[in-house]
Protein backbone atom coordinates (compact mmCIF):
# COMPACT_ATOMS: atom_id res chain seq x y z
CA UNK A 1 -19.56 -52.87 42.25
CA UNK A 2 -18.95 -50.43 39.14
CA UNK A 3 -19.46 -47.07 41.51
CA UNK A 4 -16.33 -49.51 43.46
CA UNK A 5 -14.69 -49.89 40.44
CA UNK A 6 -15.05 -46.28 38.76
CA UNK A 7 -13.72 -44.98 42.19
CA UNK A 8 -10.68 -46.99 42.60
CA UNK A 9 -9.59 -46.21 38.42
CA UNK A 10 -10.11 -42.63 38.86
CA UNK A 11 -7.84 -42.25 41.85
CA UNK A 12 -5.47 -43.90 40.30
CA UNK A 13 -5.90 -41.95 37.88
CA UNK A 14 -5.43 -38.58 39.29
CA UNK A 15 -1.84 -40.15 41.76
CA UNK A 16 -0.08 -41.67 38.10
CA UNK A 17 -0.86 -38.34 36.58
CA UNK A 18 2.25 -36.70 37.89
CA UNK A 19 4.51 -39.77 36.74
CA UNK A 20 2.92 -40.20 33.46
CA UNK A 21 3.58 -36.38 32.79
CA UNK A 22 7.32 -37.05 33.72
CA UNK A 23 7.92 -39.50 32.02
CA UNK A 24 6.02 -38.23 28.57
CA UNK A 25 8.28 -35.40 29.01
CA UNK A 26 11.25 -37.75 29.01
CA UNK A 27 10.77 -39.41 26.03
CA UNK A 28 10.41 -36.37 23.94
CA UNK A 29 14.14 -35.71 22.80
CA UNK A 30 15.72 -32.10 22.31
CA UNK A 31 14.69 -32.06 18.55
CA UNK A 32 11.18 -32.86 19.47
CA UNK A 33 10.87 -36.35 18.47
CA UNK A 34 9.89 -39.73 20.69
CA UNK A 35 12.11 -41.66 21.25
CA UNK A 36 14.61 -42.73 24.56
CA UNK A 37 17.56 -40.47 23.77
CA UNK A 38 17.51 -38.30 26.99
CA UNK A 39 17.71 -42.10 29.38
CA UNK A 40 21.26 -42.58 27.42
CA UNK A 41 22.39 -39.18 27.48
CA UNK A 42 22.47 -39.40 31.36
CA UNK A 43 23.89 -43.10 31.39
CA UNK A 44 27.55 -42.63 32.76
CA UNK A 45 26.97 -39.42 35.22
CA UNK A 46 23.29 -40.67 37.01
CA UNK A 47 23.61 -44.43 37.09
CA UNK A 48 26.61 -44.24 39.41
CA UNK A 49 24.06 -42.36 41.89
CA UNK A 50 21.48 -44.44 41.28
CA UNK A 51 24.04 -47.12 42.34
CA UNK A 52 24.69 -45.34 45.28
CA UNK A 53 21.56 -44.11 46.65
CA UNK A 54 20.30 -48.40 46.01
CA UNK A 55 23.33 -49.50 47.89
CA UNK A 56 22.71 -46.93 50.80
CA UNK A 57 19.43 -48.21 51.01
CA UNK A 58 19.79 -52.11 51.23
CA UNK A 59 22.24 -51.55 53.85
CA UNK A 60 19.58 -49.36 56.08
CA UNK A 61 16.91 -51.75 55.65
CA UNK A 62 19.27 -54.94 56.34
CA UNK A 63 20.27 -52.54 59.74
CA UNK A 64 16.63 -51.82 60.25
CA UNK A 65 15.24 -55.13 60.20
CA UNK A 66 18.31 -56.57 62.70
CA UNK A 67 16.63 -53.32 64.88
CA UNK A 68 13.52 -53.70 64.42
CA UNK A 69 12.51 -57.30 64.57
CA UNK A 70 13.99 -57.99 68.34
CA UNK A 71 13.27 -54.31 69.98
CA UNK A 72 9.27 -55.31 68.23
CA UNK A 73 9.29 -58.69 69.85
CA UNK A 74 10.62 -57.03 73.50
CA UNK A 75 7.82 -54.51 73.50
CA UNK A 76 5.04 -56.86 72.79
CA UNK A 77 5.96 -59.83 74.52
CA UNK A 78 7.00 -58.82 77.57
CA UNK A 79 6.59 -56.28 80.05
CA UNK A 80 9.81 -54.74 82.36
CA UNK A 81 10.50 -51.13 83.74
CA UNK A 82 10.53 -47.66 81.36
CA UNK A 83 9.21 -49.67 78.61
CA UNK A 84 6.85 -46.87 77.18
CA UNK A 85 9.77 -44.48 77.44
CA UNK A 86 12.06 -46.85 75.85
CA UNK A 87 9.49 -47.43 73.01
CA UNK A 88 9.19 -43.52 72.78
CA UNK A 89 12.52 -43.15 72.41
CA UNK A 90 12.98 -45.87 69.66
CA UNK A 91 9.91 -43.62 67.99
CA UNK A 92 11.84 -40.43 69.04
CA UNK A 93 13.07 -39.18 65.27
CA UNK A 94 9.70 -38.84 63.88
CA UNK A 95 9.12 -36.19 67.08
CA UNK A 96 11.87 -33.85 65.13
CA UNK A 97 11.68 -31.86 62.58
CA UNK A 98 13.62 -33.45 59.40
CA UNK A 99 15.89 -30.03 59.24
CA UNK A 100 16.57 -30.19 62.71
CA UNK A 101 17.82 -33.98 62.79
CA UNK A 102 19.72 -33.47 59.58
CA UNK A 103 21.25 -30.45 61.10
CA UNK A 104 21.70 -32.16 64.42
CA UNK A 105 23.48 -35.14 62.72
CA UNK A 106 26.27 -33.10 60.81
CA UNK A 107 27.13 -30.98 64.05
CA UNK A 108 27.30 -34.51 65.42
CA UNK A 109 29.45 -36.01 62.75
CA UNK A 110 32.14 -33.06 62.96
CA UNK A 111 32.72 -33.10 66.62
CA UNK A 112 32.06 -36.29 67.62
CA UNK A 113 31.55 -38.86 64.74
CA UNK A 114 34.18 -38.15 61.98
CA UNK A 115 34.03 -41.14 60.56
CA UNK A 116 30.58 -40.69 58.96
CA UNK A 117 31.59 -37.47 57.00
CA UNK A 118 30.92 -40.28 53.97
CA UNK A 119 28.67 -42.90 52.79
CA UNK A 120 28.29 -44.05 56.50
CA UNK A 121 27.07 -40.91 57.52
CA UNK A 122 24.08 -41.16 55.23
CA UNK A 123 23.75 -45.00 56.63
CA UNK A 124 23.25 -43.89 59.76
CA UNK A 125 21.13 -41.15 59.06
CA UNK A 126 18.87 -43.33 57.44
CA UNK A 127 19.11 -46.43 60.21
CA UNK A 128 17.87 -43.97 62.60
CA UNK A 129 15.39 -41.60 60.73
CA UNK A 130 13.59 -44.84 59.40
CA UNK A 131 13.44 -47.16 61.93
CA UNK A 132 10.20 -46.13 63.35
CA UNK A 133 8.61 -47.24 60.59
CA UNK A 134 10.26 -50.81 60.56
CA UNK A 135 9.31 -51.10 64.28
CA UNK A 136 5.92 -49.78 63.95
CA UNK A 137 5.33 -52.28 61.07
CA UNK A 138 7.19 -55.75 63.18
CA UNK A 139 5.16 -53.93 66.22
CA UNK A 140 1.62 -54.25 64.14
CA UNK A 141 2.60 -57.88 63.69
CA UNK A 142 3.80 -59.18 66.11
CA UNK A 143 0.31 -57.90 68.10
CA UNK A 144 -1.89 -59.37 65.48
CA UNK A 145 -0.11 -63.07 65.83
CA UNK A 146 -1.80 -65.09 68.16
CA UNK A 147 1.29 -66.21 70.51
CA UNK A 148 -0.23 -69.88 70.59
CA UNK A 149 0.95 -70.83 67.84
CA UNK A 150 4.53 -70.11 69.37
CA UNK A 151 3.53 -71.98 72.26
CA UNK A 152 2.19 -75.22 70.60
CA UNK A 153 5.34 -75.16 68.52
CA UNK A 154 7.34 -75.29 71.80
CA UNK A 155 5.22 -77.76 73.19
CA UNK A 156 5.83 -79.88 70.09
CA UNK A 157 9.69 -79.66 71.68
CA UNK A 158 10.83 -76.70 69.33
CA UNK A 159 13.46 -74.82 71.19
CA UNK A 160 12.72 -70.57 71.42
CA UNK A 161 15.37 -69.59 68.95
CA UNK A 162 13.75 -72.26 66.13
CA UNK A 163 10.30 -71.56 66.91
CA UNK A 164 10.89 -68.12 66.31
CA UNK A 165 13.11 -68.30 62.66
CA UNK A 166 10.53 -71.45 61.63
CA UNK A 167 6.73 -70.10 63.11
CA UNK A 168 6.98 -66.66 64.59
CA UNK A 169 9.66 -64.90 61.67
CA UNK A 170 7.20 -66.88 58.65
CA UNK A 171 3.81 -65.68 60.77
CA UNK A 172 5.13 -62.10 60.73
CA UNK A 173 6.39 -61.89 57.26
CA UNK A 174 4.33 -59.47 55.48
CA UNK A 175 4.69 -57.63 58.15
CA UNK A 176 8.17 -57.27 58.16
CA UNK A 177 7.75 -57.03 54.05
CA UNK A 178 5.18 -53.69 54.79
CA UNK A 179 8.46 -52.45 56.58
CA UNK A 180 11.24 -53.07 54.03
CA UNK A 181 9.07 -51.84 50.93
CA UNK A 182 8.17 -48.60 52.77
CA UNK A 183 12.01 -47.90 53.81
CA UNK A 184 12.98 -48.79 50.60
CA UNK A 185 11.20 -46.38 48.72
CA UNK A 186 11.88 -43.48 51.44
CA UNK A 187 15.63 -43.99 51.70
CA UNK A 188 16.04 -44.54 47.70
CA UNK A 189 14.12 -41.38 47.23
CA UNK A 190 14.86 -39.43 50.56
CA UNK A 191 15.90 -35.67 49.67
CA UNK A 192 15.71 -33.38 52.46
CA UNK A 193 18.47 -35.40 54.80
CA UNK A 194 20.34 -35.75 51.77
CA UNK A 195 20.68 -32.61 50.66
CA UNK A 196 21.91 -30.99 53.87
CA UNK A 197 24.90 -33.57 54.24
CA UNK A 198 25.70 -33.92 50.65
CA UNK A 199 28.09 -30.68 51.97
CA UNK A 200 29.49 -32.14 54.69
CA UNK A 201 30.33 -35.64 53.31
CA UNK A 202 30.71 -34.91 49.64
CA UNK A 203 28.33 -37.85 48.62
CA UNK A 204 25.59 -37.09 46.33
CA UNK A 205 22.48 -39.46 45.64
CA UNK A 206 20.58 -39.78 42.99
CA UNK A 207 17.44 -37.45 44.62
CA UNK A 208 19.87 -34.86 45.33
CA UNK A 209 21.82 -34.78 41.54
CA UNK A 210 18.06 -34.47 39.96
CA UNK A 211 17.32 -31.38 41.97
CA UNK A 212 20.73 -30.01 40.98
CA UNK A 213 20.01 -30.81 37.59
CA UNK A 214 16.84 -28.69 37.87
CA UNK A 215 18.45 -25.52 39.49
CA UNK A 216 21.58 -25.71 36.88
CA UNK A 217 19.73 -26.76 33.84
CA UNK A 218 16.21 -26.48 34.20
CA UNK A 219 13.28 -29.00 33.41
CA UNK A 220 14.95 -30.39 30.27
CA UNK A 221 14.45 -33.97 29.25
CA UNK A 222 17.24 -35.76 30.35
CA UNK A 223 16.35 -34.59 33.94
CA UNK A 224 12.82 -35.92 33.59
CA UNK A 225 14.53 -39.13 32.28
CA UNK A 226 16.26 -38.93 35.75
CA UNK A 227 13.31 -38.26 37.85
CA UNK A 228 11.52 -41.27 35.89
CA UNK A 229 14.45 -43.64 36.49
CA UNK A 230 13.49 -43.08 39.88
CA UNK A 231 10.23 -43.87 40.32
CA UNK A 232 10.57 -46.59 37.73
CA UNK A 233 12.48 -48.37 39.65
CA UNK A 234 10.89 -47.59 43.18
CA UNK A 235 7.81 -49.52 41.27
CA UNK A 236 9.84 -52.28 39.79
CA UNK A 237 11.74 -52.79 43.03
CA UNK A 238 8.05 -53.05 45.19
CA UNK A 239 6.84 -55.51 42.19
CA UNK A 240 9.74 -57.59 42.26
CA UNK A 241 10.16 -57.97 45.94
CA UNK A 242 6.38 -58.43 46.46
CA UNK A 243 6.34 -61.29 43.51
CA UNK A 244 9.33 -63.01 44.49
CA UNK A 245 9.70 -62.60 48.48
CA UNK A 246 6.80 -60.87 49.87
CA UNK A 247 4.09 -63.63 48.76
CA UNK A 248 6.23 -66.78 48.20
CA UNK A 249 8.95 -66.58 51.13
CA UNK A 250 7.12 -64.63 53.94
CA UNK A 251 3.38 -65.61 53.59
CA UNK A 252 1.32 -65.50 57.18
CA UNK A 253 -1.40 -64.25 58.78
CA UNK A 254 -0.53 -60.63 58.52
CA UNK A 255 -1.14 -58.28 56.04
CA UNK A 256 -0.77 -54.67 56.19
């Protein structure tokens, strides 16, 4: 039990060593004393991002999980024609290159899809580059729940639509909350597809203004007060949603 113990502290250890660096860093102000001076000095240019890149992605996990939940439920409870291409095609983004779809989406959005040279652009973007791992997550569940529970509920003279929103939606819960943490945290923090369309749409989220803090200014404090914000509140957001939904709205059988 303490060789368990010692493990499990030093690893965490060694992955909060790169955030507790960061964020020592960004309490040290530019005349050398603690304090929180760089987190104001950034308050009216990086919280409108932050606002942005959070709003960005609620909307791609509340798309996801309207996505995810019904193509998960088709492919493990019932059978019909193509449905291993259909599933490998709903899987297909994580086959490509992240350059290659980002570049692949703007040459899309200027001949064909105009409208998402903006916010919607990066909506989509997300939708589809993270929706393998909402459906792999519902997928997971929904093959671990034993499907007589569904059918005693029926037989109990539940119709299908309430037996799945009052047994099967509850049953699959954490499931669904592995799913909405994960895409959280990717789509607030996502930098790569970002960056390439931040051209192209002229929106720039949070992930993308810290790195061009870095190239204009350097590693100064108030851009490791930026890069802190984020993670702080990737953590926060998983604690919250984990304390308040994840255990006491969507508890089941599941857990991933």
């Amino acid at each position: 039990m303490a060789v368990a113990y010692t493990f499990v502290t030093l690893t965490c250890a060694v992955l909060l060593i790169p955030f507790s660096i960061t964020f020592f860093r960004s309490i040290i102000s530019p005349k050398g004393y603690f304090g929180f001076e760089n987190y104001f000095k950034f308050a009216g240019i990086f919280w409108p991002k932050l606002n942005l890149s959070a709003y960005i992605s609620l909307v791609t996990i509340i798309i996801d999980v309207v996505m995810a939940i019904p193509a998960a439920y088709a492919l493990t409870r019932y059978t019909f024609k193509w449905k291993t291409i259909i599933g490998s095609l709903l899987l297909g983004v994580w086959y490509i290159p992240g350059i290659s779809y980002a570049l692949a989406l703007i040459l899309s959005f200027y001949l064909i899809f105009k409208p998402c040279l903006s916010v919607w652009g990066f909506i989509a973007a997300y939708s589809c580059g993270f929706l393998p791992i909402m459906l792999l997550s519902c997928v997971v569940a929904f093959k671990r729940l034993d499907p007589s529970y569904e059918e005693a509920a029926m037989c109990l003279g539940a119709s299908k639509v309430r037996t799945f929103f009052f047994v099967t939606l509850p049953l699959i819960g954490p499931g669904v909350s592995a799913g909405v943490l994960l895409t959280f945290v990717l789509s607030f923090n996502e930098f790569i597809t970002a960056f390439l369309l931040c051209a192209p749409t002229a929106v720039e989220t949070a992930a993308v203004k810290v790195f061009d803090d870095i190239q204009h200014a350097g590693m100064h404090g108030f851009i490791a007060a930026e890069a802190a914000t984020l993670q702080l509140i990737s953590l926060i957001a998983c604690i919250v949603y984990l304390k308040f939904v994840g255990t006491r709205y969507l508890r089941g059988m599941v857990l991933i």
